[in-house]
Every structure is written in C-alpha cells, then in structure tokens.
C-alpha atoms as a PDB file:
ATOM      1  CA  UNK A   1       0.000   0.000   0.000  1.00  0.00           C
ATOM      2  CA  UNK A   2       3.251   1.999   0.325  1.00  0.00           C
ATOM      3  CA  UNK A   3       4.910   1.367  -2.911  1.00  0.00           C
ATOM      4  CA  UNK A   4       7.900   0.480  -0.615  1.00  0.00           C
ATOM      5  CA  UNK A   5       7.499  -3.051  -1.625  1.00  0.00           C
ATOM      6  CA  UNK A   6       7.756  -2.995  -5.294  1.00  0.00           C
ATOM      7  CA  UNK A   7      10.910  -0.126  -4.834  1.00  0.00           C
ATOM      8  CA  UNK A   8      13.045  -3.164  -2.650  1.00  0.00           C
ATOM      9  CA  UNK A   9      12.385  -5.524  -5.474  1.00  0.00           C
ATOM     10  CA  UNK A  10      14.016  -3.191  -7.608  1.00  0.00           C
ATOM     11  CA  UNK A  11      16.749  -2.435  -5.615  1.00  0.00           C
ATOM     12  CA  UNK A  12      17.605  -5.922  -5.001  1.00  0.00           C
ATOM     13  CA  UNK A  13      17.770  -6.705  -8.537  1.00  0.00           C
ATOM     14  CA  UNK A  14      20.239  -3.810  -8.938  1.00  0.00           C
ATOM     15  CA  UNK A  15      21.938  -5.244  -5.813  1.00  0.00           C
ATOM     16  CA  UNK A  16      21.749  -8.936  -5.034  1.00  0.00           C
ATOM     17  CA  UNK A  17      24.570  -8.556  -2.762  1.00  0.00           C
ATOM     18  CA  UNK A  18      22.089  -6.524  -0.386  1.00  0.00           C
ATOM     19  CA  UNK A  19      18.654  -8.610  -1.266  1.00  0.00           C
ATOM     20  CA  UNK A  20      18.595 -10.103   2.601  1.00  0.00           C
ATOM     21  CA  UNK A  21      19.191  -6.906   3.933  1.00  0.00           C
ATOM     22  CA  UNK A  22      16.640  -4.922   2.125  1.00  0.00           C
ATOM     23  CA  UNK A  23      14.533  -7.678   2.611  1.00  0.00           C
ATOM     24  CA  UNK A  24      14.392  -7.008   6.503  1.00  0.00           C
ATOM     25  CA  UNK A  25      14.436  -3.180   6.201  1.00  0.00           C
ATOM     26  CA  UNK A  26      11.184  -4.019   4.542  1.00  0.00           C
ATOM     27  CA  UNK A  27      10.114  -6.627   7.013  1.00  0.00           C
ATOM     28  CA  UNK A  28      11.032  -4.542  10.051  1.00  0.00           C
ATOM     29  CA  UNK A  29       8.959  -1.951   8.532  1.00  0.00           C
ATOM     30  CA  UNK A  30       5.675  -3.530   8.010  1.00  0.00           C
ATOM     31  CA  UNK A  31       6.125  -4.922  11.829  1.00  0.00           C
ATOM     32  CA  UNK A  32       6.107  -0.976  12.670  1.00  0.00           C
ATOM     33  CA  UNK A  33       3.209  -0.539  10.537  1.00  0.00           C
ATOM     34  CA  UNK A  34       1.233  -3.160  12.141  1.00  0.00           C
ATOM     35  CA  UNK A  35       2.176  -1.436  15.193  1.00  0.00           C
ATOM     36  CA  UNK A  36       0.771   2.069  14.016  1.00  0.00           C
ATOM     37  CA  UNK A  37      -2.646   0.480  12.735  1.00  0.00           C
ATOM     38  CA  UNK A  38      -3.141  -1.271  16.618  1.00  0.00           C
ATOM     39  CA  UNK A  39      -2.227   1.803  17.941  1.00  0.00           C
ATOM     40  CA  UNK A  40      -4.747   3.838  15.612  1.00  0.00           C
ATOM     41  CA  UNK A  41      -7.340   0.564  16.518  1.00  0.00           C
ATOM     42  CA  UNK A  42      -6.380   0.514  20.397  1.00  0.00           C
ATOM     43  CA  UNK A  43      -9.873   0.799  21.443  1.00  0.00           C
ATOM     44  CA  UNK A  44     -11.359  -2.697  19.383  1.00  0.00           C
ATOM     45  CA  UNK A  45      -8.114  -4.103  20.418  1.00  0.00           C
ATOM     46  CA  UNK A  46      -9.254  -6.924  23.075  1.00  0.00           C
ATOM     47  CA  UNK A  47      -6.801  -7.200  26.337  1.00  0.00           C
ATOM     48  CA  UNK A  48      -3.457  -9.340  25.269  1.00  0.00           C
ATOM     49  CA  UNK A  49      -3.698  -8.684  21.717  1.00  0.00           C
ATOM     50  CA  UNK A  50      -0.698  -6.147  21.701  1.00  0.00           C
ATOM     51  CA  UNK A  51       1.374  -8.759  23.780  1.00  0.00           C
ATOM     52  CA  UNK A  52      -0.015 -11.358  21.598  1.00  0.00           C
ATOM     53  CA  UNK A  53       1.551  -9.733  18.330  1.00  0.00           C
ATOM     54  CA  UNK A  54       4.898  -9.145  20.593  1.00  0.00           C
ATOM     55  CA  UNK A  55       5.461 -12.906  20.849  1.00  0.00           C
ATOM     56  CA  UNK A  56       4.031 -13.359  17.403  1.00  0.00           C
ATOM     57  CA  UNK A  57       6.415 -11.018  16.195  1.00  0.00           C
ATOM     58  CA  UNK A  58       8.816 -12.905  18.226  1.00  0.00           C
ATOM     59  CA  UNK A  59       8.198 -15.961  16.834  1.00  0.00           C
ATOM     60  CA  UNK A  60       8.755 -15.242  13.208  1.00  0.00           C
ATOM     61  CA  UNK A  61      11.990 -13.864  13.883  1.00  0.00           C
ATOM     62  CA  UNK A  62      14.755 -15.203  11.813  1.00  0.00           C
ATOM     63  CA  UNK A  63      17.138 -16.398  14.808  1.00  0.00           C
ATOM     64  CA  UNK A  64      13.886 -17.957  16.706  1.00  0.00           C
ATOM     65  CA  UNK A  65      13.367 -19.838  13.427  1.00  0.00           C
ATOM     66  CA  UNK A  66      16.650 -20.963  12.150  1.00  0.00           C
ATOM     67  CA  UNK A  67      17.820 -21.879  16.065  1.00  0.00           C
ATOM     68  CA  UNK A  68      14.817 -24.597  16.475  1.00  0.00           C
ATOM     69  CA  UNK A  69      15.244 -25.801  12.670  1.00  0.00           C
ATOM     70  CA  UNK A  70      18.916 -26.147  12.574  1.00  0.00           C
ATOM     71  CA  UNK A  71      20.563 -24.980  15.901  1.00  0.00           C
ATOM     72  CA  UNK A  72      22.552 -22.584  15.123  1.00  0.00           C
ATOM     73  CA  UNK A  73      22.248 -19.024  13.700  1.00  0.00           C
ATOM     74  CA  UNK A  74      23.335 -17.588  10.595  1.00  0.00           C
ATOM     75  CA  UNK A  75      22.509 -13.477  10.340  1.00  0.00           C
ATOM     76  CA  UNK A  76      23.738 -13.032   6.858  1.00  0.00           C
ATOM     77  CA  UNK A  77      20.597 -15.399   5.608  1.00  0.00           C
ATOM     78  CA  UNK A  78      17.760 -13.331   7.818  1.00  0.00           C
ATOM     79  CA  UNK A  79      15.555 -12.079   5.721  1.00  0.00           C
ATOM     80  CA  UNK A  80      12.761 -10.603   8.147  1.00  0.00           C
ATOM     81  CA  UNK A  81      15.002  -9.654  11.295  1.00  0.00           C
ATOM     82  CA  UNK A  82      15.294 -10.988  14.614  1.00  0.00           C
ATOM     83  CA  UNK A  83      12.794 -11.786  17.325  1.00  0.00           C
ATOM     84  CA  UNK A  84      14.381  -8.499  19.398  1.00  0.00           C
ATOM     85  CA  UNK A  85      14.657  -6.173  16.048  1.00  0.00           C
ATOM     86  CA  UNK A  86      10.786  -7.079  14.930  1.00  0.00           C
ATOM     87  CA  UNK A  87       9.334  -6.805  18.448  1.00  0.00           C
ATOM     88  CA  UNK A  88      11.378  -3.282  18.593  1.00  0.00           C
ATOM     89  CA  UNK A  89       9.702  -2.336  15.447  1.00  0.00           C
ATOM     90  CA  UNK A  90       6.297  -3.107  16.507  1.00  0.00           C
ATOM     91  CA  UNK A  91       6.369  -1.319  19.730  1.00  0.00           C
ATOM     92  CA  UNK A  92       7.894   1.691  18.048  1.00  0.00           C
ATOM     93  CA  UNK A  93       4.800   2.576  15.523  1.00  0.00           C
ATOM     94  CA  UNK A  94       2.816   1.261  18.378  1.00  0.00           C
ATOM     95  CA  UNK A  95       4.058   3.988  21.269  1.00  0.00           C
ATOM     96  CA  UNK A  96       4.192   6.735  18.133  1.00  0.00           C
ATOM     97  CA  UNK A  97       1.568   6.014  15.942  1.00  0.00           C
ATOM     98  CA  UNK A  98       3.126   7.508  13.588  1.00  0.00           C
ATOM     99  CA  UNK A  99       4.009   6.167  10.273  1.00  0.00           C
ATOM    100  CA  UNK A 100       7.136   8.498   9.738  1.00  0.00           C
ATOM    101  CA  UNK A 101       8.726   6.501  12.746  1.00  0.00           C
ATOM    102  CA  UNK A 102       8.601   3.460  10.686  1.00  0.00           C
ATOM    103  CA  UNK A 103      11.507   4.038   8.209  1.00  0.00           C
ATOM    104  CA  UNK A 104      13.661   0.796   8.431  1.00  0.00           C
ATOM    105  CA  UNK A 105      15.503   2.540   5.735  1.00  0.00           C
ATOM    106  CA  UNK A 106      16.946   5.075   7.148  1.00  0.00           C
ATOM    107  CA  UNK A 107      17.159   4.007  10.513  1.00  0.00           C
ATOM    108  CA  UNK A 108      19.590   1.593  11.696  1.00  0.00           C
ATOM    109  CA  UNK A 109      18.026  -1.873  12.258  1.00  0.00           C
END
C-alpha cells in the first residue's frame, strides 16, 4: 500500500549482494506498521492482543526460526530480522503512531 514493496524488489535486482538486507528493512517496517494500525485501533483491540503480536512477532523472527530448525544461527541469511529487532519495530509505531517513525531505511536496524 506503500509502494515500498515494489521499490526493494528493484533495488535488489540492482543489488543482489544486499537482497537479505533490504529484505528485513522491509520486514522490520511492516512490523512498525502493524504497530501504528493497533495503535490507531487501540480501542477494538481486546486485552493481550498487543502482547499477543509481541510474541508473534517474536516468533517469526529469523534467529527464533533458524535456532529450532537447525541450531545454530546464521545473520547473513535473515531475511525478516530478529525476534528483538521485529518486536522493537512493533512497539515503536505502536508507542508513536506515527508512520514516519517506521523508516527501516533510514534508521539503523
């Protein structure tokens, strides 16, 4: 809905050496959008569903993932962050609600 998506594609045809890494800018920033729409939604939001999208956010994260598949953890493969960096990301465009707090891009992850 951003046209962010579509703009890393691009870029990571023009540099495949940086495809993982744009690939969890992007990923870091839809967690902090998710954050800004339950922020903007706080008042449907039932008890426990922000913690509930912490550890879900938690769970997806790269290092969670590749530790229980293979043991061991290999950063230069992430492709949607760690557990710590997504849960970060969420709480961020939570707190704000703001979507200009959500640039993965320019920030450092």
């Amino acid at each position: 809905m951003t046209g962010v998506e579509p703009q890393v594609r691009q870029l990571q045809r023009r540099q495949p050496d940086a495809a993982n890494e744009l690939s969890v800018r992007m990923e870091l920033q839809a967690d902090c959008l998710a954050g800004v729409w339950a922020h903007s939604a706080y008042d449907a939001l039932e008890p426990g569903d922000v913690q509930e999208a912490l550890g879900a956010a938690a769970a997806v994260g790269d290092d969670r993932i590749q530790r229980a598949a293979t043991g061991r953890v290999d950063p230069e493969s992430f492709t949607h962050g760690t557990s710590q960096q997504r849960q970060e990301w969420f709480s961020r465009g939570f707190e704000t609600g703001e979507m200009g707090e959500c640039d993965t891009f320019a920030a450092g992850t």
